[in-house]
C-alpha atoms as a PDB file:
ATOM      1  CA  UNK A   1     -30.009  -1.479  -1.474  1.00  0.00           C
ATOM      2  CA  UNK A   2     -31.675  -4.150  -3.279  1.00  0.00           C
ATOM      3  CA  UNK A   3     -29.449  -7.405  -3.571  1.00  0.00           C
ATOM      4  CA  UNK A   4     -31.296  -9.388  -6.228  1.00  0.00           C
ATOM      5  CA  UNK A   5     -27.728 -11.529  -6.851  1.00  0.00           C
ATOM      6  CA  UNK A   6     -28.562 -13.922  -3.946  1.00  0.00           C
ATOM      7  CA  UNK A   7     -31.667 -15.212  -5.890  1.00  0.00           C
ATOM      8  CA  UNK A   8     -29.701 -15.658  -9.263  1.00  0.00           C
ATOM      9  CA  UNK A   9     -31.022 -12.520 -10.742  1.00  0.00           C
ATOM     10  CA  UNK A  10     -28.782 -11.120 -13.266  1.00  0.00           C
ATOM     11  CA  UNK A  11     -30.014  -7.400 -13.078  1.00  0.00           C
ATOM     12  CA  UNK A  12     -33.095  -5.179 -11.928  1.00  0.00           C
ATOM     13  CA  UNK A  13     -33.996  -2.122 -11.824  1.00  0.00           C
ATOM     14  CA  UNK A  14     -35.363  -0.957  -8.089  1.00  0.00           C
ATOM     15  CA  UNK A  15     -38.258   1.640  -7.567  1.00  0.00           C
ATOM     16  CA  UNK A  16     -37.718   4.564  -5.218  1.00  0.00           C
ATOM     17  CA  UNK A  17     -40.151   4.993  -2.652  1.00  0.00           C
ATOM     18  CA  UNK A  18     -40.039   8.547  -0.614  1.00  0.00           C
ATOM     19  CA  UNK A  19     -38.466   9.216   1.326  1.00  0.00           C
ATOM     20  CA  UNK A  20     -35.701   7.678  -0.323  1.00  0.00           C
ATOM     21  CA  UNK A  21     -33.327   9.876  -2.975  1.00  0.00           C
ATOM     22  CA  UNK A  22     -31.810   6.668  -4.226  1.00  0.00           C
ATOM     23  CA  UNK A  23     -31.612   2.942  -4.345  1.00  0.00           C
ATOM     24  CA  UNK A  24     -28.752   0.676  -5.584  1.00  0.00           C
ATOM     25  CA  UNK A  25     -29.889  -2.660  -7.283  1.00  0.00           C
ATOM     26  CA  UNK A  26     -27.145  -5.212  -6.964  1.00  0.00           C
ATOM     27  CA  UNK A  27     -27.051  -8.692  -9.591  1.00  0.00           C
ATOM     28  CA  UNK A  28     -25.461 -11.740  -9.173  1.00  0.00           C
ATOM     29  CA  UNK A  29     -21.892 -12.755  -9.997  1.00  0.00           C
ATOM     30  CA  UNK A  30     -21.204 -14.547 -13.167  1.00  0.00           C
ATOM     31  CA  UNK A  31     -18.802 -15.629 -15.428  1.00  0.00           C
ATOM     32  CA  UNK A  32     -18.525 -13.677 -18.751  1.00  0.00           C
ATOM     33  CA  UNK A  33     -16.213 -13.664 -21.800  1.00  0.00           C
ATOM     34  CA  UNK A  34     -14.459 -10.536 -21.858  1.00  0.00           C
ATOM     35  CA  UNK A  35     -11.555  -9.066 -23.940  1.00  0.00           C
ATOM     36  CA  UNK A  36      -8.499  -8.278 -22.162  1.00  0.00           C
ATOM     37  CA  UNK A  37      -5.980  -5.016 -22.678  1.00  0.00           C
ATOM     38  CA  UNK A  38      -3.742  -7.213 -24.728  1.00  0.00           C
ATOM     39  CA  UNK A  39      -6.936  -8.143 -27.380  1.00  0.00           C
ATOM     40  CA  UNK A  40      -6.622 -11.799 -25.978  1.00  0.00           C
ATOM     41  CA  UNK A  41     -10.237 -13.742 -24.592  1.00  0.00           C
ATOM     42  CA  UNK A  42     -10.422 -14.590 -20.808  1.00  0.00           C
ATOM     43  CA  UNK A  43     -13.534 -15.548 -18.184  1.00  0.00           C
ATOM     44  CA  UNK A  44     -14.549 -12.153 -16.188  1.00  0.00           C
ATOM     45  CA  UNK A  45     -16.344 -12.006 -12.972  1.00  0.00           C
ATOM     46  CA  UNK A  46     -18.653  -9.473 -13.750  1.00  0.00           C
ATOM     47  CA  UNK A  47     -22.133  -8.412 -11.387  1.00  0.00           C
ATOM     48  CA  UNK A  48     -24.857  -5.717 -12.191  1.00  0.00           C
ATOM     49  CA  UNK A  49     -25.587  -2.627 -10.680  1.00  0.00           C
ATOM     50  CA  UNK A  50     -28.212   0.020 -11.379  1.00  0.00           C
ATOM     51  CA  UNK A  51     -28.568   3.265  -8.830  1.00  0.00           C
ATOM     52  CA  UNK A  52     -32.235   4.725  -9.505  1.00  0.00           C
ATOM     53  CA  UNK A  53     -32.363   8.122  -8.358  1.00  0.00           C
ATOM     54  CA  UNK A  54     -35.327  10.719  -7.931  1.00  0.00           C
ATOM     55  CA  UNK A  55     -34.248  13.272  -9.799  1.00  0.00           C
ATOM     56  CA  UNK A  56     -35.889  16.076  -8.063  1.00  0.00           C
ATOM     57  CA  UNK A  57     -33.755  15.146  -5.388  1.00  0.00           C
ATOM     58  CA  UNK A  58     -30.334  13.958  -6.849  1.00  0.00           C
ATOM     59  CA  UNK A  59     -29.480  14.742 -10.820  1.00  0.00           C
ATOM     60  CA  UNK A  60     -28.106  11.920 -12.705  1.00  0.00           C
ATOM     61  CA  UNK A  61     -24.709  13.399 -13.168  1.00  0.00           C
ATOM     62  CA  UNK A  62     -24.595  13.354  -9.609  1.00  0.00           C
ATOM     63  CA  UNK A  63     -25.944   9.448  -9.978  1.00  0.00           C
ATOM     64  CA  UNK A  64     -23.930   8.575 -12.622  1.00  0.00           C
ATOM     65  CA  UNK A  65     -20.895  10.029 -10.792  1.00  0.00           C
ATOM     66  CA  UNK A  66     -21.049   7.948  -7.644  1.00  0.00           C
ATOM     67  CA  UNK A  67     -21.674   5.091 -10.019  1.00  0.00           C
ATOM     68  CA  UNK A  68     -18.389   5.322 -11.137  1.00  0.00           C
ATOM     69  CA  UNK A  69     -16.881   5.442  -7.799  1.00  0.00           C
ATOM     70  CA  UNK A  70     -18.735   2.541  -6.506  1.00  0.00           C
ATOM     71  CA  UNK A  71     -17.378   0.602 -10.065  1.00  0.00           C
ATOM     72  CA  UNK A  72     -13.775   1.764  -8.797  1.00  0.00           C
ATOM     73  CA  UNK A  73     -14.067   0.247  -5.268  1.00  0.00           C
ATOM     74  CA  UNK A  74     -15.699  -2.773  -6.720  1.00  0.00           C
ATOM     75  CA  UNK A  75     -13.061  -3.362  -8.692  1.00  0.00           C
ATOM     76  CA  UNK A  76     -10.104  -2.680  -6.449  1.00  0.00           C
ATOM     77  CA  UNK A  77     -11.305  -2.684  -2.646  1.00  0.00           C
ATOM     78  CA  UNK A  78      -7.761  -2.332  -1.398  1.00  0.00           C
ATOM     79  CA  UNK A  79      -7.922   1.135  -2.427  1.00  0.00           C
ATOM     80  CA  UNK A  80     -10.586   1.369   0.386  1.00  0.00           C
ATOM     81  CA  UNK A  81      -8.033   0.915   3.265  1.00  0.00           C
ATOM     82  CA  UNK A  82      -5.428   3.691   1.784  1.00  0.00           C
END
């Protein structure tokens, strides 16, 4: 993993180097104007993170899959302790 956040990086994009099958890049936190479920404007905490796989080793379903799983525990990490 690649935490480019605690420079003040926004986003990256990491390179995979074998032996690895993946890398997570991680951005930093920031404050964003988002729309909310009820169509009204709020301030967001929202960070970056891009998973580069080598896709001879792990298809990007696969990748894009545990993307969303990581989004989900990101989001609530209570769910973690269930």
């Amino acid at each position: 993993m690649v935490n480019v956040g605690a420079y003040g990086v926004r986003s990256s994009e990491a390179i995979v180097v074998p032996p690895q099958a993946c890398i997570l890049s991680v951005g930093a936190i920031e404050q964003r104007v988002v729309v909310d479920p009820v169509n009204e404007w709020r301030a967001a905490p929202i960070m970056s993170a891009t998973l580069s796989c080598d896709h001879r080793v792990i298809d990007g379903a696969v990748g894009a899959q545990w993307l969303q799983e990581f989004r989900a525990v990101m989001q609530s990490p209570v769910s973690m302790l269930i």
